[in-house]
PDB file of N, CA and C in Angstrom:
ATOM      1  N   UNK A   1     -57.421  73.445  51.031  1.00  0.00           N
ATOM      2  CA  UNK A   1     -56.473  74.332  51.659  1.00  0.00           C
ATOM      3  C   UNK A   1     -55.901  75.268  50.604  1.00  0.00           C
ATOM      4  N   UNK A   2     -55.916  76.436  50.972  1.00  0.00           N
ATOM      5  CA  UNK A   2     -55.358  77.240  50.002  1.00  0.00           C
ATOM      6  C   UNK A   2     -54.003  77.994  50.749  1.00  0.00           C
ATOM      7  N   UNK A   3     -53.195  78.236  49.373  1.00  0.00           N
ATOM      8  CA  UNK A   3     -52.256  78.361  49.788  1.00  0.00           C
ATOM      9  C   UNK A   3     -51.411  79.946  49.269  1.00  0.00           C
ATOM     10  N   UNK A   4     -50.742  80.642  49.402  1.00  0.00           N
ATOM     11  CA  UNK A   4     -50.316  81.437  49.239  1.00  0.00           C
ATOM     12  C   UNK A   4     -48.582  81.579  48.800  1.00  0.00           C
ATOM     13  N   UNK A   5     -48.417  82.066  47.610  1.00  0.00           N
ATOM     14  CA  UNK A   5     -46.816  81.888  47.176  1.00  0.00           C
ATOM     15  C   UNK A   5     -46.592  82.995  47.709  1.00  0.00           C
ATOM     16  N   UNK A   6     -44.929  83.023  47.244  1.00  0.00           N
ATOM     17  CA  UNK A   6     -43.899  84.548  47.661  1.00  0.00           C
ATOM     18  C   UNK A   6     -43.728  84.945  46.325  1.00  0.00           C
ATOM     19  N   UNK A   7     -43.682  84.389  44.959  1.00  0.00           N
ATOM     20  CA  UNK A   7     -43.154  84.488  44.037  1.00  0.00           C
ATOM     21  C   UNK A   7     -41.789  84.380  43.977  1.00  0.00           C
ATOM     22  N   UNK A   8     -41.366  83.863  44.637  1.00  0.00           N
ATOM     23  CA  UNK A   8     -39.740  83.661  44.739  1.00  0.00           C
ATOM     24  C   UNK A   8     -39.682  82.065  44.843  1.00  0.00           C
ATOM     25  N   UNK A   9     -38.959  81.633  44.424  1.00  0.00           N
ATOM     26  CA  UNK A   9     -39.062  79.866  44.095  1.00  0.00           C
ATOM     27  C   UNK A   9     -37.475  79.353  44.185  1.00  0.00           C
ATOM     28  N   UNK A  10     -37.457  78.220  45.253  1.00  0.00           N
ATOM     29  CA  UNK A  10     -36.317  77.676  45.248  1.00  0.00           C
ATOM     30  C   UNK A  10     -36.141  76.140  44.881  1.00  0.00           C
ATOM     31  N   UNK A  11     -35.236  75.370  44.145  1.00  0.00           N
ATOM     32  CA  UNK A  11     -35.597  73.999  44.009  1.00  0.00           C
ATOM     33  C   UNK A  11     -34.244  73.496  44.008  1.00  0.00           C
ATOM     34  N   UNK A  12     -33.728  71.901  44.993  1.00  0.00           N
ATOM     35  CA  UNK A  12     -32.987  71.306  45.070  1.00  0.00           C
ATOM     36  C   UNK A  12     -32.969  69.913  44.583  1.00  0.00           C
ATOM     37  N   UNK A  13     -32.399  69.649  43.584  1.00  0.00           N
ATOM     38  CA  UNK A  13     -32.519  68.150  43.097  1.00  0.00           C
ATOM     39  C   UNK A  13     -31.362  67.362  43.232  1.00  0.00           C
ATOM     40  N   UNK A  14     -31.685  66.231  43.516  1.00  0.00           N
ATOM     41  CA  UNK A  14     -30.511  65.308  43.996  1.00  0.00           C
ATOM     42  C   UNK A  14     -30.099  64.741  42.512  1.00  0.00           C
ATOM     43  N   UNK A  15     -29.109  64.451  41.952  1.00  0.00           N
ATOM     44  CA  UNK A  15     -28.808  63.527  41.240  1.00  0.00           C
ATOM     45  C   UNK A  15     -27.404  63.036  41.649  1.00  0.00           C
ATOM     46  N   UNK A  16     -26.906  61.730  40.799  1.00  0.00           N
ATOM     47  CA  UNK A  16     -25.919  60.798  41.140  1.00  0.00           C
ATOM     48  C   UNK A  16     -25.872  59.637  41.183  1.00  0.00           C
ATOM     49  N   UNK A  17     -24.960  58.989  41.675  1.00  0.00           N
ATOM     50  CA  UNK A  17     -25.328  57.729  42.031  1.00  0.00           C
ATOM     51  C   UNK A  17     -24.464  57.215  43.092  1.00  0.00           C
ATOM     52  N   UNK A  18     -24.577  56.188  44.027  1.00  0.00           N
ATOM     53  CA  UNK A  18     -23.955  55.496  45.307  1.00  0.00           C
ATOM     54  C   UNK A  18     -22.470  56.187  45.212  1.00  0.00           C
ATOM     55  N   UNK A  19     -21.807  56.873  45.882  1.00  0.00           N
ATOM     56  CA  UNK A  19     -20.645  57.393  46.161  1.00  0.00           C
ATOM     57  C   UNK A  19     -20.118  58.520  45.500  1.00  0.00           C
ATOM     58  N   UNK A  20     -21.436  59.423  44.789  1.00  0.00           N
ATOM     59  CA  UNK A  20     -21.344  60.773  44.012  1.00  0.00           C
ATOM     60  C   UNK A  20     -22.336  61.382  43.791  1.00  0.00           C
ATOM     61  N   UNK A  21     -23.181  61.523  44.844  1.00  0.00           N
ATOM     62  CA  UNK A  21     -24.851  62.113  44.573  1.00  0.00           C
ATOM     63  C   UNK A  21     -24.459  63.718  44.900  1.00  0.00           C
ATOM     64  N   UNK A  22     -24.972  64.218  43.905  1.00  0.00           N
ATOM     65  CA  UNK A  22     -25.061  65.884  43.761  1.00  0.00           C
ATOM     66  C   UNK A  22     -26.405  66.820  44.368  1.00  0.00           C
ATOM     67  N   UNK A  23     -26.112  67.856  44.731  1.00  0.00           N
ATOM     68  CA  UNK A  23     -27.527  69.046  44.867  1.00  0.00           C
ATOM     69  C   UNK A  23     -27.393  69.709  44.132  1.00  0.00           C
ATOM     70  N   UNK A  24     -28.074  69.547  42.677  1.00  0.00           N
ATOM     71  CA  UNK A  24     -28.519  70.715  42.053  1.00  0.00           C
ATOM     72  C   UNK A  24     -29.143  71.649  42.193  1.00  0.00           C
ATOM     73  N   UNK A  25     -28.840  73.106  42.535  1.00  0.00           N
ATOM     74  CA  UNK A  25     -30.267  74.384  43.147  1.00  0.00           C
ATOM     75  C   UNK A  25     -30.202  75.437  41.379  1.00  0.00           C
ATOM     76  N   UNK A  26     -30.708  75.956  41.959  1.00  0.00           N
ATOM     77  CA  UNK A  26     -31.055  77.262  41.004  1.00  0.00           C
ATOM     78  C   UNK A  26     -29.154  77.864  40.770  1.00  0.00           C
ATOM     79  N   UNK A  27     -28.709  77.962  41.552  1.00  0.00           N
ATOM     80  CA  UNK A  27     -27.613  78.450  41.986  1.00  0.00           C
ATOM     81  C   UNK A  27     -26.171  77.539  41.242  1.00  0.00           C
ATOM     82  N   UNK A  28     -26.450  76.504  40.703  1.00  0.00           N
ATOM     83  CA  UNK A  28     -25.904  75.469  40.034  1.00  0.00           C
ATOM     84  C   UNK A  28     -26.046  74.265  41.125  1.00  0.00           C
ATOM     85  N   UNK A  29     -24.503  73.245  41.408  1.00  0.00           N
ATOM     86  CA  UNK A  29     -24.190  72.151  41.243  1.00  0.00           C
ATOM     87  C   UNK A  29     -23.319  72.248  42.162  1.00  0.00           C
ATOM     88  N   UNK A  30     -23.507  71.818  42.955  1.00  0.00           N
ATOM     89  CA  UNK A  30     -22.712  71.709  44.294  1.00  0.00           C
ATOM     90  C   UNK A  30     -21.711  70.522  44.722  1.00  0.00           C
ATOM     91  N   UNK A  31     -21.127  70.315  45.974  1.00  0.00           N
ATOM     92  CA  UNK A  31     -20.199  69.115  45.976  1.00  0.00           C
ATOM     93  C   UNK A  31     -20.337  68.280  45.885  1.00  0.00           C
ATOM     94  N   UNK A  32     -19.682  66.878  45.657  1.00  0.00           N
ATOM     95  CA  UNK A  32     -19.911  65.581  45.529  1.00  0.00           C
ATOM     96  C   UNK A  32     -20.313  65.430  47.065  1.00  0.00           C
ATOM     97  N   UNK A  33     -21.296  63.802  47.418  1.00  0.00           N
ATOM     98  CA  UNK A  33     -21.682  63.533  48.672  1.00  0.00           C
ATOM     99  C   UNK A  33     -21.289  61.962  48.843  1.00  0.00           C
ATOM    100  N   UNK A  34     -21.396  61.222  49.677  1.00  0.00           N
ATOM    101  CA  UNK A  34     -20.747  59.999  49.417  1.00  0.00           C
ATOM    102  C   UNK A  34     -22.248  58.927  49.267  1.00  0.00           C
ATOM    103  N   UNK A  35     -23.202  59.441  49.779  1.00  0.00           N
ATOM    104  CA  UNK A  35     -24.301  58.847  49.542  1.00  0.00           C
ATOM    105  C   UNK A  35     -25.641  59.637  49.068  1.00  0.00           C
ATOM    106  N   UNK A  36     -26.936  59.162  49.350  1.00  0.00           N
ATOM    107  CA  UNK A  36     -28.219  59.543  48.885  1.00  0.00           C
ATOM    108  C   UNK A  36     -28.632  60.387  50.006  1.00  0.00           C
ATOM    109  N   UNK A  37     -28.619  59.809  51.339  1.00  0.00           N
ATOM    110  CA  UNK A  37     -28.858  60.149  52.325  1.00  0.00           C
ATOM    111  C   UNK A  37     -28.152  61.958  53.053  1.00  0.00           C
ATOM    112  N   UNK A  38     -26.836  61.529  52.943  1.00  0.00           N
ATOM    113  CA  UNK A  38     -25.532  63.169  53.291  1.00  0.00           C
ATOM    114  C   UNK A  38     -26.326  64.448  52.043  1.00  0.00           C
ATOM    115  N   UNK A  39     -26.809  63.583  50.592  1.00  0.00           N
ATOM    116  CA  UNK A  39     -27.202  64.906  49.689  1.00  0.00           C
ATOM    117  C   UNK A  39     -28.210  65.597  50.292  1.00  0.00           C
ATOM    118  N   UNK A  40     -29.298  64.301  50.738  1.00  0.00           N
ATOM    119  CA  UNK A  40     -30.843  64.695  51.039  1.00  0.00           C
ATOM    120  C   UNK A  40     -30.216  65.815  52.229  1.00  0.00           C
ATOM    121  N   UNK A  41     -29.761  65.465  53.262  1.00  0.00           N
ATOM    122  CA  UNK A  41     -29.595  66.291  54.221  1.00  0.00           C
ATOM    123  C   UNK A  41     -28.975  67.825  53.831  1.00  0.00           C
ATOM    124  N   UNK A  42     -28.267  67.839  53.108  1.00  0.00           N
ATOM    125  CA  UNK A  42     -27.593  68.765  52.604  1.00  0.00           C
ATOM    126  C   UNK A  42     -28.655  69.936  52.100  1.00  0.00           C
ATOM    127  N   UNK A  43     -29.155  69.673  50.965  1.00  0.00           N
ATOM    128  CA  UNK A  43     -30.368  69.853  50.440  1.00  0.00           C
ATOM    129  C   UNK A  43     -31.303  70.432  51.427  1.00  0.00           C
ATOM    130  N   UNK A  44     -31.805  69.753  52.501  1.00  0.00           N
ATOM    131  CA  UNK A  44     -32.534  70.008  53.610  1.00  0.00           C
ATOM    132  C   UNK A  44     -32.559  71.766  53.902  1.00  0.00           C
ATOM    133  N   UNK A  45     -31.119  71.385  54.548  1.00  0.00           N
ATOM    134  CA  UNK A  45     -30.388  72.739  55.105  1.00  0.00           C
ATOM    135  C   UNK A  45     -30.681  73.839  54.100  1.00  0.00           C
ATOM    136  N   UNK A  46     -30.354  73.507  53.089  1.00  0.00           N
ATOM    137  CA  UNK A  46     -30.234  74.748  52.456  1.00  0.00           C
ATOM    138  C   UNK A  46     -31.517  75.005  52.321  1.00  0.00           C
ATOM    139  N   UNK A  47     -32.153  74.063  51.976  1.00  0.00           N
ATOM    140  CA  UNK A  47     -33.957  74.432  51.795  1.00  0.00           C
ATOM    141  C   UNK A  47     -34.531  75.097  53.041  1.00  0.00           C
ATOM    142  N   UNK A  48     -34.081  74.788  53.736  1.00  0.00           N
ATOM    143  CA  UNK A  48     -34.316  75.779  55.635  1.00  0.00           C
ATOM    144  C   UNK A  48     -33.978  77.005  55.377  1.00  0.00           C
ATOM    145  N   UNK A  49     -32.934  77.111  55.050  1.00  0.00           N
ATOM    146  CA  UNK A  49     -32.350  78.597  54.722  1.00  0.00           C
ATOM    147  C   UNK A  49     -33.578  79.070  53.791  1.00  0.00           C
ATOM    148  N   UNK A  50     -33.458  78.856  52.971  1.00  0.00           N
ATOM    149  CA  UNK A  50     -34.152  79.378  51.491  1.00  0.00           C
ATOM    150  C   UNK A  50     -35.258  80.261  52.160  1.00  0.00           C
ATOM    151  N   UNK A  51     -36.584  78.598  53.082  1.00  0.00           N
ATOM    152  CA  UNK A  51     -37.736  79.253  53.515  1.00  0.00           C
ATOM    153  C   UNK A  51     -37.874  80.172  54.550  1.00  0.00           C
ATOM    154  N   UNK A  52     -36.479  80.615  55.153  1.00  0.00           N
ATOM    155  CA  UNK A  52     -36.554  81.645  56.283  1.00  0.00           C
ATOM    156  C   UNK A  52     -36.238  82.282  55.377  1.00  0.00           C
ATOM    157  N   UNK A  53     -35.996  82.722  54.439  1.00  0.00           N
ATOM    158  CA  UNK A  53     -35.884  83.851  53.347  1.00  0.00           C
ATOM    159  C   UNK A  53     -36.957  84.434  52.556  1.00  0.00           C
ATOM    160  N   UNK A  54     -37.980  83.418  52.964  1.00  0.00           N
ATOM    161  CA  UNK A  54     -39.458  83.643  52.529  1.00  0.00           C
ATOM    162  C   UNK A  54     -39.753  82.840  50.851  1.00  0.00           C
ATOM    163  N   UNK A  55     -38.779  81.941  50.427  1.00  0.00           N
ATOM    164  CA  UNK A  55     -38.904  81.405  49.440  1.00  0.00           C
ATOM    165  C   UNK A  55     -40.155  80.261  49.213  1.00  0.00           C
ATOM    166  N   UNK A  56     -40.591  79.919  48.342  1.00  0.00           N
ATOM    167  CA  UNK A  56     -40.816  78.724  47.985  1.00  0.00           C
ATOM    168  C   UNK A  56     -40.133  77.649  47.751  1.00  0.00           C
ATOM    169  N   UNK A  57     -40.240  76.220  48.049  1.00  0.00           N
ATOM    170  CA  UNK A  57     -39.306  75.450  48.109  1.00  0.00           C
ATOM    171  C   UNK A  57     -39.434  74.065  47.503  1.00  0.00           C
ATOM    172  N   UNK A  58     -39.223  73.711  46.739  1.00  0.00           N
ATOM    173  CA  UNK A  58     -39.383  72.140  46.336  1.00  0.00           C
ATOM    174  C   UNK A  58     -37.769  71.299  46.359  1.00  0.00           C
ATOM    175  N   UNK A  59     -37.535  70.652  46.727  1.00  0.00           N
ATOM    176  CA  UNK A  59     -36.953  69.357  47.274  1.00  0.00           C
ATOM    177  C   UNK A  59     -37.183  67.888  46.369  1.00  0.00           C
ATOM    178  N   UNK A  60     -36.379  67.533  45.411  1.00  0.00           N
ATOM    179  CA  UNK A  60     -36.379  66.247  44.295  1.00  0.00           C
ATOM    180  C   UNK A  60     -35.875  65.497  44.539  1.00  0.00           C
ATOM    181  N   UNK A  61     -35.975  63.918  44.640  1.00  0.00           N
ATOM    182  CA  UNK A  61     -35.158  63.089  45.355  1.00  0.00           C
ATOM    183  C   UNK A  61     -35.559  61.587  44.102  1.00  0.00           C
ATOM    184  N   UNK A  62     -34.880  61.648  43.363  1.00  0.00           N
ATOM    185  CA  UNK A  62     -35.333  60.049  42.675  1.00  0.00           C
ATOM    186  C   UNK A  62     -35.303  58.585  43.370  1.00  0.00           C
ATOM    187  N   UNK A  63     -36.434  58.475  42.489  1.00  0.00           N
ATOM    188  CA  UNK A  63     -36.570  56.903  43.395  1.00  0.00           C
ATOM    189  C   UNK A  63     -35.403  55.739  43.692  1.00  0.00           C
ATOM    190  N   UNK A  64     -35.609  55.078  44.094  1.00  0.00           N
ATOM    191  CA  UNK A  64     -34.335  54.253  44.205  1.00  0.00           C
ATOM    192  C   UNK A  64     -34.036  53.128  43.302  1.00  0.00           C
ATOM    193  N   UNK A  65     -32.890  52.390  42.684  1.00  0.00           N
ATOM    194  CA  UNK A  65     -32.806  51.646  42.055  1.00  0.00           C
ATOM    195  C   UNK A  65     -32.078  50.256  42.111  1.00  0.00           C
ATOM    196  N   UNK A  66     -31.457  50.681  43.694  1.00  0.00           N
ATOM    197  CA  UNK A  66     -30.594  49.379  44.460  1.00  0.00           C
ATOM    198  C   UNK A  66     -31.109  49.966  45.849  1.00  0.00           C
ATOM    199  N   UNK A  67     -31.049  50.852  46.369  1.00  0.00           N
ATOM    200  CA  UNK A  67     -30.690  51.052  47.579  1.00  0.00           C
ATOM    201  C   UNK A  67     -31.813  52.159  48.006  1.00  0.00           C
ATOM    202  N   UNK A  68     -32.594  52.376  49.112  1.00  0.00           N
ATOM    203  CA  UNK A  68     -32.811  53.529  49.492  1.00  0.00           C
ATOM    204  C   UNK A  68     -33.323  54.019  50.828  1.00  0.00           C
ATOM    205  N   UNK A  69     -32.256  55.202  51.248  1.00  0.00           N
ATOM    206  CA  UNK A  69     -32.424  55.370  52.632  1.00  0.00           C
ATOM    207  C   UNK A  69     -31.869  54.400  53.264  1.00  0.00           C
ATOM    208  N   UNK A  70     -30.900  53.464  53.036  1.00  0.00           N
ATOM    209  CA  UNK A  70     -29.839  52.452  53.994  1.00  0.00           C
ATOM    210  C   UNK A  70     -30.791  50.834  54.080  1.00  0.00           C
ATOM    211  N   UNK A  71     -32.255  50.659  53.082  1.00  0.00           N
ATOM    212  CA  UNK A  71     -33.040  49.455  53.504  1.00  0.00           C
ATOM    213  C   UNK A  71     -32.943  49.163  51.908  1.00  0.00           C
ATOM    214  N   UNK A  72     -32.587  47.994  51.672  1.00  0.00           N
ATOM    215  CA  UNK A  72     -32.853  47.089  50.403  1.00  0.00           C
ATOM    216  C   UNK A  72     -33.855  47.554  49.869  1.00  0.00           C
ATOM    217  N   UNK A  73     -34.035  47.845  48.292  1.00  0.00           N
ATOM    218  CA  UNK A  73     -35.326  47.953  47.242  1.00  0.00           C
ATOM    219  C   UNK A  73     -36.149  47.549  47.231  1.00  0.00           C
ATOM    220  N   UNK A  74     -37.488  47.234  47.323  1.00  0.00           N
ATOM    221  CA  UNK A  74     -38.413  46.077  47.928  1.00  0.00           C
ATOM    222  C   UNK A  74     -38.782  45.662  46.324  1.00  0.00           C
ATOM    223  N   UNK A  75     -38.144  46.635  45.474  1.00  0.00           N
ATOM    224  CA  UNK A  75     -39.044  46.285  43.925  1.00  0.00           C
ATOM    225  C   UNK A  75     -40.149  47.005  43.752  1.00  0.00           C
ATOM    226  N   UNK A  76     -40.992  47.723  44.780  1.00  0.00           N
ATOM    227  CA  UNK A  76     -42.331  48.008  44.318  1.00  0.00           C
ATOM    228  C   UNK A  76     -42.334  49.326  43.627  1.00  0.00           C
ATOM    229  N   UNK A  77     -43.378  49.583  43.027  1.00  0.00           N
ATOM    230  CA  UNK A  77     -43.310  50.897  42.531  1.00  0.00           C
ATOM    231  C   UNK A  77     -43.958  51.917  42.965  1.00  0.00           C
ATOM    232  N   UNK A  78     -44.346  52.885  42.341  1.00  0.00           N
ATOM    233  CA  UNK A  78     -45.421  54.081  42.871  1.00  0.00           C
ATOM    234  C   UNK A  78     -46.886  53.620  43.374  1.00  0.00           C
ATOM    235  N   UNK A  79     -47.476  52.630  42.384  1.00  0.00           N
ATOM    236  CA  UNK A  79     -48.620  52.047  41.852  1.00  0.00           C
ATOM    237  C   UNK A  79     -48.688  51.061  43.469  1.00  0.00           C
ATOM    238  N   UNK A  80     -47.605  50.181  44.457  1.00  0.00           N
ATOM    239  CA  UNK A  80     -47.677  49.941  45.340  1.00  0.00           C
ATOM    240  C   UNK A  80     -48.645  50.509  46.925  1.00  0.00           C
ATOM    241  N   UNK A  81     -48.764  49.422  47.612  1.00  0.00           N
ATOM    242  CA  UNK A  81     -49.613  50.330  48.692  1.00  0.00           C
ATOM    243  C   UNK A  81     -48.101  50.461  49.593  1.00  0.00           C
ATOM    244  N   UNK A  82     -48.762  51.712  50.332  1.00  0.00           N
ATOM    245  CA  UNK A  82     -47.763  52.477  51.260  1.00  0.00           C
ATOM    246  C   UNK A  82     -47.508  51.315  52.378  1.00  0.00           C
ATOM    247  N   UNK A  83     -45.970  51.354  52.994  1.00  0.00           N
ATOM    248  CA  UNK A  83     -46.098  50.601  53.759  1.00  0.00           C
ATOM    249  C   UNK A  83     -45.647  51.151  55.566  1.00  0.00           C
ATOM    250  N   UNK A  84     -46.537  51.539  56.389  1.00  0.00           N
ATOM    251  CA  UNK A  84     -46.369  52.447  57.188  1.00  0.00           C
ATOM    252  C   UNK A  84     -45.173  51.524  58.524  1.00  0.00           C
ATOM    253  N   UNK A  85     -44.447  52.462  59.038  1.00  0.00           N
ATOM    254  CA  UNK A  85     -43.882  51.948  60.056  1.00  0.00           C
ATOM    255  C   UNK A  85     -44.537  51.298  61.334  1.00  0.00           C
ATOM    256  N   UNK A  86     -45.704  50.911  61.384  1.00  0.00           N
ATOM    257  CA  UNK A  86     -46.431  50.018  62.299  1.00  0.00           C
ATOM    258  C   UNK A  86     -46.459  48.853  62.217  1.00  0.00           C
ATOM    259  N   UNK A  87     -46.515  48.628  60.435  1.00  0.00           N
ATOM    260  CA  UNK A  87     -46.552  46.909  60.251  1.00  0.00           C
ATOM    261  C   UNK A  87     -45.453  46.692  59.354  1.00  0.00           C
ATOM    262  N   UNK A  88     -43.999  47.328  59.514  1.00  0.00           N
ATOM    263  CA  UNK A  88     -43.069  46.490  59.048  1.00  0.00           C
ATOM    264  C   UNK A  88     -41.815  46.283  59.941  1.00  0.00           C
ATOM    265  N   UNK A  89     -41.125  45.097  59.777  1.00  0.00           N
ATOM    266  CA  UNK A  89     -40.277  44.712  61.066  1.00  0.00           C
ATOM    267  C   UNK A  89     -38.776  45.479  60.059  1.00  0.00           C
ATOM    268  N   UNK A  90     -38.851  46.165  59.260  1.00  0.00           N
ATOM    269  CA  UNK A  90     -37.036  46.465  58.599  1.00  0.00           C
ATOM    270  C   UNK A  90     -37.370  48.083  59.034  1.00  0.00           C
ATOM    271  N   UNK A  91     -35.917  47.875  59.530  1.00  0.00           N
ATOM    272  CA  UNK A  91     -34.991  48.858  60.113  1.00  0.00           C
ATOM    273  C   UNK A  91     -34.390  49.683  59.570  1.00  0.00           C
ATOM    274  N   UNK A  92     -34.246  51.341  59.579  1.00  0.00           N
ATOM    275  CA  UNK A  92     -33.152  51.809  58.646  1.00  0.00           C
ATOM    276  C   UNK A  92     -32.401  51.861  59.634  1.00  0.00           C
ATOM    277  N   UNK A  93     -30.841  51.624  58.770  1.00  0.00           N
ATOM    278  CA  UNK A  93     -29.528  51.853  59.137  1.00  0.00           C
ATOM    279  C   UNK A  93     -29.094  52.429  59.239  1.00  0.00           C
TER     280      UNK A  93
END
């Protein structure tokens, strides 16, 4: 698949931790969030905006280290097999 840029590039990175996760953009450093989840969304939005602006867009989200997305750490790493929502019984919250 080939793909085609705008030359215009936008990027949102989450950093923080449990009760102070940030969106970093091009633009700086935005408000405190109370979780991982309120940044990602945050982030989202603005990344919506961006690509109706005709931007390019990348979206950074670090892995988790207690918590992620509201389901306990399972421990595994990248190197893990994927585990699809067909064959697992945990729930996000």
């Amino acid at each position: 698949m080939q793909t085609q840029t705008s030359g215009r590039a936008a990027s949102f990175r989450l950093r923080g931790r449990e009760g102070e996760w940030r969106v970093d953009s091009d633009g700086g450093v935005g408000m405190a969030y109370a979780s991982k989840e309120a940044a990602f969304e945050a982030a989202v939005a603005a990344a919506s905006n961006a690509i109706r602006d005709g931007y390019d867009v990348t979206i950074t989200v670090p892995g988790a280290s207690e918590t992620m997305l509201g389901v306990a750490d399972t421990g595994r790493g990248a190197d893990a097999p994927a585990v699809s929502p067909e064959n697992t019984s945990r729930r996000l919250t």
